[in-house]
PDB file of N, CA and C in Angstrom:
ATOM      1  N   UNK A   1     160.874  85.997 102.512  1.00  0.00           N
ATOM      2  CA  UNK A   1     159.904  86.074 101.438  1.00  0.00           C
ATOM      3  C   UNK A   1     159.078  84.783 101.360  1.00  0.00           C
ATOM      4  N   UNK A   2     160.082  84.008 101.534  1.00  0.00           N
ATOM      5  CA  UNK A   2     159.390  82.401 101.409  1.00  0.00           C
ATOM      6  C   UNK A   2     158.014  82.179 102.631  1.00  0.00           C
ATOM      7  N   UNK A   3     158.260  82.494 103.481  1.00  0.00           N
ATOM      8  CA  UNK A   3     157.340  82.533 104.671  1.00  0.00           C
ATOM      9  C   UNK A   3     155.818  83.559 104.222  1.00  0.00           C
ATOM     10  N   UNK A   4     156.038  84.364 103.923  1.00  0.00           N
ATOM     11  CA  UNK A   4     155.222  85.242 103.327  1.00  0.00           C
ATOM     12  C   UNK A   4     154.089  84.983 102.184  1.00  0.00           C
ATOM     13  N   UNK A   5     154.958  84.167 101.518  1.00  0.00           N
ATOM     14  CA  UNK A   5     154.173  83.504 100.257  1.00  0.00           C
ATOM     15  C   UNK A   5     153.306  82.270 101.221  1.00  0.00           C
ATOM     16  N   UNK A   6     153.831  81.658 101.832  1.00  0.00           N
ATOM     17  CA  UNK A   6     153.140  80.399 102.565  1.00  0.00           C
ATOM     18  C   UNK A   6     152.151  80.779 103.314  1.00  0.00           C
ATOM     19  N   UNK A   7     152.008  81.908 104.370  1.00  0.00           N
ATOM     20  CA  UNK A   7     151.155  82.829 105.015  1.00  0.00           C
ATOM     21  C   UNK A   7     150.143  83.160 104.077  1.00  0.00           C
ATOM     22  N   UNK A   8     150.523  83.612 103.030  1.00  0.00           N
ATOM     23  CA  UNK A   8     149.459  84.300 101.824  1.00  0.00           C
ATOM     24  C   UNK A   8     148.694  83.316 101.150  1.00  0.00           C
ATOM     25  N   UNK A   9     149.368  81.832 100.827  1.00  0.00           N
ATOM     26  CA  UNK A   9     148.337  80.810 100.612  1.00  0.00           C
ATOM     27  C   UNK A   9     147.299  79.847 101.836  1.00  0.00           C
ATOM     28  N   UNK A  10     148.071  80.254 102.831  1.00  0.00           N
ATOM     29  CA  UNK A  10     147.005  79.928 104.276  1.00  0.00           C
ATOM     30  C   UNK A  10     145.857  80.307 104.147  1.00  0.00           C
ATOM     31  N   UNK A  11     146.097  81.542 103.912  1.00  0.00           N
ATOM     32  CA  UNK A  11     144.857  82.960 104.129  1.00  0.00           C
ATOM     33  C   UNK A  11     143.917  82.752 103.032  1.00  0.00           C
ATOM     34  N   UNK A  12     144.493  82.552 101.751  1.00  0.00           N
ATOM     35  CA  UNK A  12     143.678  81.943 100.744  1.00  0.00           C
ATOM     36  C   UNK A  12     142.987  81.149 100.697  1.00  0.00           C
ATOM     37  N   UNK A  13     143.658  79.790 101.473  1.00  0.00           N
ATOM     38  CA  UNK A  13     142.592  78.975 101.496  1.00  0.00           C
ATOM     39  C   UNK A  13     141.908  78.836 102.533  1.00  0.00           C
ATOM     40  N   UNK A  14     141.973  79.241 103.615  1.00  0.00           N
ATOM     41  CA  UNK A  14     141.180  79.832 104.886  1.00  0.00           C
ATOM     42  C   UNK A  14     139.864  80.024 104.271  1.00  0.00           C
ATOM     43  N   UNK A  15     140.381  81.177 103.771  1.00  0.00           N
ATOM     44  CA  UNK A  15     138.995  82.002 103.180  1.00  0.00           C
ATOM     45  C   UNK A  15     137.952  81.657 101.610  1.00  0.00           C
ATOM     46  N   UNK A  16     138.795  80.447 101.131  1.00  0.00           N
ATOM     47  CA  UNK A  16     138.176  79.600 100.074  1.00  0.00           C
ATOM     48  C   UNK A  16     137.578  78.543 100.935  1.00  0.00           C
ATOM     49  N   UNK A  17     137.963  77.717 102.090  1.00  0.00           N
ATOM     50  CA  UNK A  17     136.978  77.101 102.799  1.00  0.00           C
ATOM     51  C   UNK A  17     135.914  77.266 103.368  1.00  0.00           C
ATOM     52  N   UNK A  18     136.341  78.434 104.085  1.00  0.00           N
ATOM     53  CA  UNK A  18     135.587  79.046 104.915  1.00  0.00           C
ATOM     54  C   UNK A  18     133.864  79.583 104.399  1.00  0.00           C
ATOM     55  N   UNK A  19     134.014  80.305 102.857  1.00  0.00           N
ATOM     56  CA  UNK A  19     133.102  80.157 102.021  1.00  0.00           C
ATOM     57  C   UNK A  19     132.051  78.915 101.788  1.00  0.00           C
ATOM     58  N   UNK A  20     132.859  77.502 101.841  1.00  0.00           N
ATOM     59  CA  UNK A  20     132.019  76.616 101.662  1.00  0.00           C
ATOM     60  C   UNK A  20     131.796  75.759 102.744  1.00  0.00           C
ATOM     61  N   UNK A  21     132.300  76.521 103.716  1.00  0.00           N
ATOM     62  CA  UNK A  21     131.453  76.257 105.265  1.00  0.00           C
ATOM     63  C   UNK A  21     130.447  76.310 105.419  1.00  0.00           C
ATOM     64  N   UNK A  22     129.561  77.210 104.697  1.00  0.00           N
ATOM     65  CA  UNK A  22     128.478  78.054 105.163  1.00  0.00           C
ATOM     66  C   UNK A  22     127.346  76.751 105.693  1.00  0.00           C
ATOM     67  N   UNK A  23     126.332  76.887 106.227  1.00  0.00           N
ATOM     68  CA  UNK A  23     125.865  75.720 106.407  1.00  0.00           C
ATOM     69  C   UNK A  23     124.328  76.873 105.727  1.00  0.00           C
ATOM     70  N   UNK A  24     123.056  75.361 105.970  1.00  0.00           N
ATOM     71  CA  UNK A  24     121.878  76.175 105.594  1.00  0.00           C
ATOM     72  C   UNK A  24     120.744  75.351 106.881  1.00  0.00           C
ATOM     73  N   UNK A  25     120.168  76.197 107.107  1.00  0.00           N
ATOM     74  CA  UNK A  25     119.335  75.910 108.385  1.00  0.00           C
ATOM     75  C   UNK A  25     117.914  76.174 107.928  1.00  0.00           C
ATOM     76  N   UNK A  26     117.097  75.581 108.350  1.00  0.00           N
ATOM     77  CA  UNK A  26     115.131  75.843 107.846  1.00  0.00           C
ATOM     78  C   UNK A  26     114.592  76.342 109.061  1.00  0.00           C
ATOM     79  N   UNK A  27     113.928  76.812 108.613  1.00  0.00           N
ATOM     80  CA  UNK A  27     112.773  77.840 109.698  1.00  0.00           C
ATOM     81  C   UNK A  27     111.502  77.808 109.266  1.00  0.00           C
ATOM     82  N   UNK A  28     110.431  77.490 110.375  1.00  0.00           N
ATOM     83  CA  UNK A  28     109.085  78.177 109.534  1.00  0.00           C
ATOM     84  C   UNK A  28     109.121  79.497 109.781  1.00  0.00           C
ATOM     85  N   UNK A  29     109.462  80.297 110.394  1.00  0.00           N
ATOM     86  CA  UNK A  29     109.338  81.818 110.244  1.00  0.00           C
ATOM     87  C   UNK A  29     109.236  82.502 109.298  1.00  0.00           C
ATOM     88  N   UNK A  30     108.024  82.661 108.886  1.00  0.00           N
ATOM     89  CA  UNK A  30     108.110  83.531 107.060  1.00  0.00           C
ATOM     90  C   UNK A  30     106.715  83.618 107.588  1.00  0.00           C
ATOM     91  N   UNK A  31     106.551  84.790 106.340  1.00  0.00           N
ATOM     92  CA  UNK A  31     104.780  85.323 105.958  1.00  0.00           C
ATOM     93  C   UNK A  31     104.400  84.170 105.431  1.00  0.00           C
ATOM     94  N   UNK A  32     102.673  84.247 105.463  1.00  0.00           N
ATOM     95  CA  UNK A  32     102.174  83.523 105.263  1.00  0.00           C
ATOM     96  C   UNK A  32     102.258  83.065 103.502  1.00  0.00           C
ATOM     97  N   UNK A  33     102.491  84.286 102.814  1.00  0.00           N
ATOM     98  CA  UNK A  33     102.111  84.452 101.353  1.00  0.00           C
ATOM     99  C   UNK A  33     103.540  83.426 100.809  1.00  0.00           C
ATOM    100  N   UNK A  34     104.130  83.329 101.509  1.00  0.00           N
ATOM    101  CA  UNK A  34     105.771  82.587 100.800  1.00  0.00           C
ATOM    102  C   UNK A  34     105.517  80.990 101.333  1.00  0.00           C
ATOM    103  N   UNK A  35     104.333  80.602 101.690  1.00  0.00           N
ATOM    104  CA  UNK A  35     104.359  78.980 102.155  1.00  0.00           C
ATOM    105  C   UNK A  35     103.893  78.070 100.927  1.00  0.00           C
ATOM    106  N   UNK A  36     104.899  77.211 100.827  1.00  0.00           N
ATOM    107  CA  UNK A  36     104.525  76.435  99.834  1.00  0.00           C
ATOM    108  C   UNK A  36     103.911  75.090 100.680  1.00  0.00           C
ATOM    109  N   UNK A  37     102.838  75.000  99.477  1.00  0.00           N
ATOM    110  CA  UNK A  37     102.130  73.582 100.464  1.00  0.00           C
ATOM    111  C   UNK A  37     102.957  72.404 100.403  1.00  0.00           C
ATOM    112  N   UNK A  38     102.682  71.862 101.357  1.00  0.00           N
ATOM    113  CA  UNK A  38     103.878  70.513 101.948  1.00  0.00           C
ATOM    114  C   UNK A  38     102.823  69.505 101.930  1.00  0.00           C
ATOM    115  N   UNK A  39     100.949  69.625 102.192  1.00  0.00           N
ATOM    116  CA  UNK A  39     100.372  68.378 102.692  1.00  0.00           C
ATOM    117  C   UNK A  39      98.729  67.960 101.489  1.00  0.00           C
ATOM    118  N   UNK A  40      98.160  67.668 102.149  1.00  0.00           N
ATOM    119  CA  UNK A  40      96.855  67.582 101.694  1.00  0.00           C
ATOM    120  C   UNK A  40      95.228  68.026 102.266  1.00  0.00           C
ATOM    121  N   UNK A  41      94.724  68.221 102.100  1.00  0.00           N
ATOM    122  CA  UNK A  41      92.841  68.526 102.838  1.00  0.00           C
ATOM    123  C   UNK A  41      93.304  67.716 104.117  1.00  0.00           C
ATOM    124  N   UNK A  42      93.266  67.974 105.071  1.00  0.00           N
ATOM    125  CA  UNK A  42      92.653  67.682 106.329  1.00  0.00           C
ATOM    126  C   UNK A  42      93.838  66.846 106.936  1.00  0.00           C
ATOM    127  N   UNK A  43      94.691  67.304 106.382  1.00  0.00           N
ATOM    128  CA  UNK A  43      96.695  66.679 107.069  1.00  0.00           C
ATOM    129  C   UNK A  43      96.176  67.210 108.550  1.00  0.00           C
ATOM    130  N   UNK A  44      96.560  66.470 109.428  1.00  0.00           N
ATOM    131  CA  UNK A  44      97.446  66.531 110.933  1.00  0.00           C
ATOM    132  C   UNK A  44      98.524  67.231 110.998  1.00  0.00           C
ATOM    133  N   UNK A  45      98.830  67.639 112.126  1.00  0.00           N
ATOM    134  CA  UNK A  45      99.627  68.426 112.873  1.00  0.00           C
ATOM    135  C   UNK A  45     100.573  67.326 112.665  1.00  0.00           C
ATOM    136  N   UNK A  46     100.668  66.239 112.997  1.00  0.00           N
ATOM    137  CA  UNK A  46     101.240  65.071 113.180  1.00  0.00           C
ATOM    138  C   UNK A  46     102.024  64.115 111.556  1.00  0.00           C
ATOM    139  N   UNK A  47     100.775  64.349 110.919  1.00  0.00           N
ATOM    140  CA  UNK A  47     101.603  64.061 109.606  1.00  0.00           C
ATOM    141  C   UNK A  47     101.831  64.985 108.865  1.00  0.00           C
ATOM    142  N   UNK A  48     101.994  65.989 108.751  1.00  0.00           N
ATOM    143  CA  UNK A  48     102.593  67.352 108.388  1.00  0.00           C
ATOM    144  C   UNK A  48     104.166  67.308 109.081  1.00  0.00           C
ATOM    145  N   UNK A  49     104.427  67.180 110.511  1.00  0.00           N
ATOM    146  CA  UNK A  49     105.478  67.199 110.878  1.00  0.00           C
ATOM    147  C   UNK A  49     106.460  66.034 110.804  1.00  0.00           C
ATOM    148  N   UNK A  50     105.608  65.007 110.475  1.00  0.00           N
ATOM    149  CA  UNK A  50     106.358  63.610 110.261  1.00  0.00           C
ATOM    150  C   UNK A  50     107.189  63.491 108.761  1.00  0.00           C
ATOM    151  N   UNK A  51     106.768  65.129 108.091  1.00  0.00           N
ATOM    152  CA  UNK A  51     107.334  64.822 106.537  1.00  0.00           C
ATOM    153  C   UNK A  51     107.938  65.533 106.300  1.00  0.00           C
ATOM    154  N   UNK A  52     108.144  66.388 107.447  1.00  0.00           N
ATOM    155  CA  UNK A  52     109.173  67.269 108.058  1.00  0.00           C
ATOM    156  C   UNK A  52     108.702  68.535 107.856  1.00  0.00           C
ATOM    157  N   UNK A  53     107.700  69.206 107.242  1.00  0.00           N
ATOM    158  CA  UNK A  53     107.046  69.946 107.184  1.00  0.00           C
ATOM    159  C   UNK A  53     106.827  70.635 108.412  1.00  0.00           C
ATOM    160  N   UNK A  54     106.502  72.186 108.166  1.00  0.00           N
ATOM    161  CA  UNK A  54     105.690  73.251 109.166  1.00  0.00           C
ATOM    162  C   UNK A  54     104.262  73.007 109.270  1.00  0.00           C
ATOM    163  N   UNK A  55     103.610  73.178 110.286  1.00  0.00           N
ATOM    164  CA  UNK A  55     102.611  73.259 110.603  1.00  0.00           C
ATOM    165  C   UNK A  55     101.898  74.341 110.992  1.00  0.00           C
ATOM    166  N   UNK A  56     101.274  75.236 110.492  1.00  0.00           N
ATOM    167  CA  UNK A  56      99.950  76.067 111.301  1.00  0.00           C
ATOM    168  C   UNK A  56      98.477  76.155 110.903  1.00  0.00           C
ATOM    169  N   UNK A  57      97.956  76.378 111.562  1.00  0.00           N
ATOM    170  CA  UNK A  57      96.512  76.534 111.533  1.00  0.00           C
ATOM    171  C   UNK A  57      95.930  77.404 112.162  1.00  0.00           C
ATOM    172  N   UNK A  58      97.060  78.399 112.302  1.00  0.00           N
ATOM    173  CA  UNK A  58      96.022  79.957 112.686  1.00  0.00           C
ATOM    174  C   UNK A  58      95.687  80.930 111.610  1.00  0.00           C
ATOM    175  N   UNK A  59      96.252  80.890 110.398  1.00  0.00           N
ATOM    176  CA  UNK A  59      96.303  81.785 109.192  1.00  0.00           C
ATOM    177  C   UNK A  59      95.711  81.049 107.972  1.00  0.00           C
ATOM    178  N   UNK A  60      94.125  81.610 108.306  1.00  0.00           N
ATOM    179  CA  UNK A  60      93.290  81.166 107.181  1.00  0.00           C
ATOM    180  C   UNK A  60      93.643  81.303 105.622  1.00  0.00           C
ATOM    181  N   UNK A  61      93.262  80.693 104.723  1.00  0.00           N
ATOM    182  CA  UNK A  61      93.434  81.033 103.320  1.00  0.00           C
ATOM    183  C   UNK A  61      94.508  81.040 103.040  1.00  0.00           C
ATOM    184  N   UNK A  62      95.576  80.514 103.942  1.00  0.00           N
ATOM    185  CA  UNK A  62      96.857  79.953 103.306  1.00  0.00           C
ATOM    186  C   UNK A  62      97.071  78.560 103.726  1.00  0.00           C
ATOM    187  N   UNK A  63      98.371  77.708 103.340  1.00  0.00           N
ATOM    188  CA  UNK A  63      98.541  76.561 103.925  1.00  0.00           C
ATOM    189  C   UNK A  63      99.104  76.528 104.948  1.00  0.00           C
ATOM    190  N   UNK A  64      98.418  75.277 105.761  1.00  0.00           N
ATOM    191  CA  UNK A  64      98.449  75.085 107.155  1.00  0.00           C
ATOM    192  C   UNK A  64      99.962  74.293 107.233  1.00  0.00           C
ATOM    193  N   UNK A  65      99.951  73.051 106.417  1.00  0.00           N
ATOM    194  CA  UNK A  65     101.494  72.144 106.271  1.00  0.00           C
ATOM    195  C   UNK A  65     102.066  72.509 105.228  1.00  0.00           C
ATOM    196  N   UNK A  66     103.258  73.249 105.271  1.00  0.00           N
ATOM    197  CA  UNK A  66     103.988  73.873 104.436  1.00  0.00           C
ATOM    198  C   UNK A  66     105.165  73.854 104.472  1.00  0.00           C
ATOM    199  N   UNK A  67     106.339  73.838 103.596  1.00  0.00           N
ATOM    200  CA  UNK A  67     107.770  73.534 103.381  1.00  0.00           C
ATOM    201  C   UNK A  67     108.470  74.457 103.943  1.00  0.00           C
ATOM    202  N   UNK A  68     109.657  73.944 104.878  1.00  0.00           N
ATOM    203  CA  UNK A  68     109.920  75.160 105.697  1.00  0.00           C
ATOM    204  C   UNK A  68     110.742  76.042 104.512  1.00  0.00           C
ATOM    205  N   UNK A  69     111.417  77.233 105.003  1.00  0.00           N
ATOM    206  CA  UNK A  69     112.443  78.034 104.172  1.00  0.00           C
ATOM    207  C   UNK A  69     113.809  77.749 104.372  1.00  0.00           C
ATOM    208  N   UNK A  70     114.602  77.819 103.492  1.00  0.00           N
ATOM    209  CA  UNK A  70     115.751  77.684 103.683  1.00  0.00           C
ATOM    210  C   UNK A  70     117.129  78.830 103.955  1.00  0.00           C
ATOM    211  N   UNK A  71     117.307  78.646 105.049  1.00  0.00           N
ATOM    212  CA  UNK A  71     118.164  80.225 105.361  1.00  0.00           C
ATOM    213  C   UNK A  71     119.890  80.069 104.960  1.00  0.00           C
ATOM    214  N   UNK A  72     120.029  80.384 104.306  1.00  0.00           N
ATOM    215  CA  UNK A  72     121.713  80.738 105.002  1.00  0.00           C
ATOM    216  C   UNK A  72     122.362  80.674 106.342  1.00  0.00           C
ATOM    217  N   UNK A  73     123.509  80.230 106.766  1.00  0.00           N
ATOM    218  CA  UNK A  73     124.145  80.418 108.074  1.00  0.00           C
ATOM    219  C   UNK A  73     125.467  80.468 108.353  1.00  0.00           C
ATOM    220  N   UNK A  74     126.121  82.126 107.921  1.00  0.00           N
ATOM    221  CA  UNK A  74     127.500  81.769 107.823  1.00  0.00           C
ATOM    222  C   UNK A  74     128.457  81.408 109.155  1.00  0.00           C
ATOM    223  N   UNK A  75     129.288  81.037 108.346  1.00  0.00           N
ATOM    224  CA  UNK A  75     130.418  80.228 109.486  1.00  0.00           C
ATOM    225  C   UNK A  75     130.833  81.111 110.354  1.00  0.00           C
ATOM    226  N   UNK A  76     131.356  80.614 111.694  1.00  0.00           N
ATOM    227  CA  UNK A  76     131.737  81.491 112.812  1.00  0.00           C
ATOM    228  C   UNK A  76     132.637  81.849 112.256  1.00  0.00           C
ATOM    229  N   UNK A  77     134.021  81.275 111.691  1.00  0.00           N
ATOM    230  CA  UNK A  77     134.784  81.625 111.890  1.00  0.00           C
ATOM    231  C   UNK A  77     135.290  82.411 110.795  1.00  0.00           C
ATOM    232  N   UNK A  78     135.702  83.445 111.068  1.00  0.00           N
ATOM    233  CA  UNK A  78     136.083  85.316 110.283  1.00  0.00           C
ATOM    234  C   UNK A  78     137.674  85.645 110.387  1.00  0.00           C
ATOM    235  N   UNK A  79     138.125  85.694 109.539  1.00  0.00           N
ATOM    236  CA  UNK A  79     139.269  86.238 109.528  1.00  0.00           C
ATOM    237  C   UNK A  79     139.491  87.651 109.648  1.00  0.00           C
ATOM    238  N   UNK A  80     140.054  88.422 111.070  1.00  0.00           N
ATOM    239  CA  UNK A  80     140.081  89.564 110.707  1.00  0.00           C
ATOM    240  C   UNK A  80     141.655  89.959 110.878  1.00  0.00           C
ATOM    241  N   UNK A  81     141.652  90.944 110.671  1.00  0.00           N
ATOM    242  CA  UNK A  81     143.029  91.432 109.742  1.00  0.00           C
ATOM    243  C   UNK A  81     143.262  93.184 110.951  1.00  0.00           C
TER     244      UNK A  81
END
């Protein structure tokens, strides 16, 4: 029984860590309509990316240096049963 209980708090906290594993990763990959501006009138490619910011300038009437998004990225590792 004793072993059982110890197994059962492994698993517990496995899976209470494992939760706050998750990491978070940025992407510019998004529509244009979700870019928040990151720069100013007539920013560079160069100082846009130096502030860690996205850069484009193919999609008029939105911003060109813009804050990337922030994704979720869960942990490899899965407990399966």
């Amino acid at each position: 029984m004793e072993h059982k209980v110890i197994c059962a708090l492994v698993l517990v906290s496995m899976l209470a860590f494992s939760t706050l594993v998750e990491t978070q990763s940025e992407t510019c990959a998004m529509a244009p309509r979700e870019r928040k501006n990151c720069g100013f009138p007539g920013v560079t490619a160069a100082q846009c990316t130096s502030k860690g910011c996205c850069f484009d300038d193919t999609v008029p009437g939105f911003p060109w240096c813009f804050t990337p998004k922030t994704i979720d990225v869960p942990s490899e590792d899965e407990c399966e049963f």
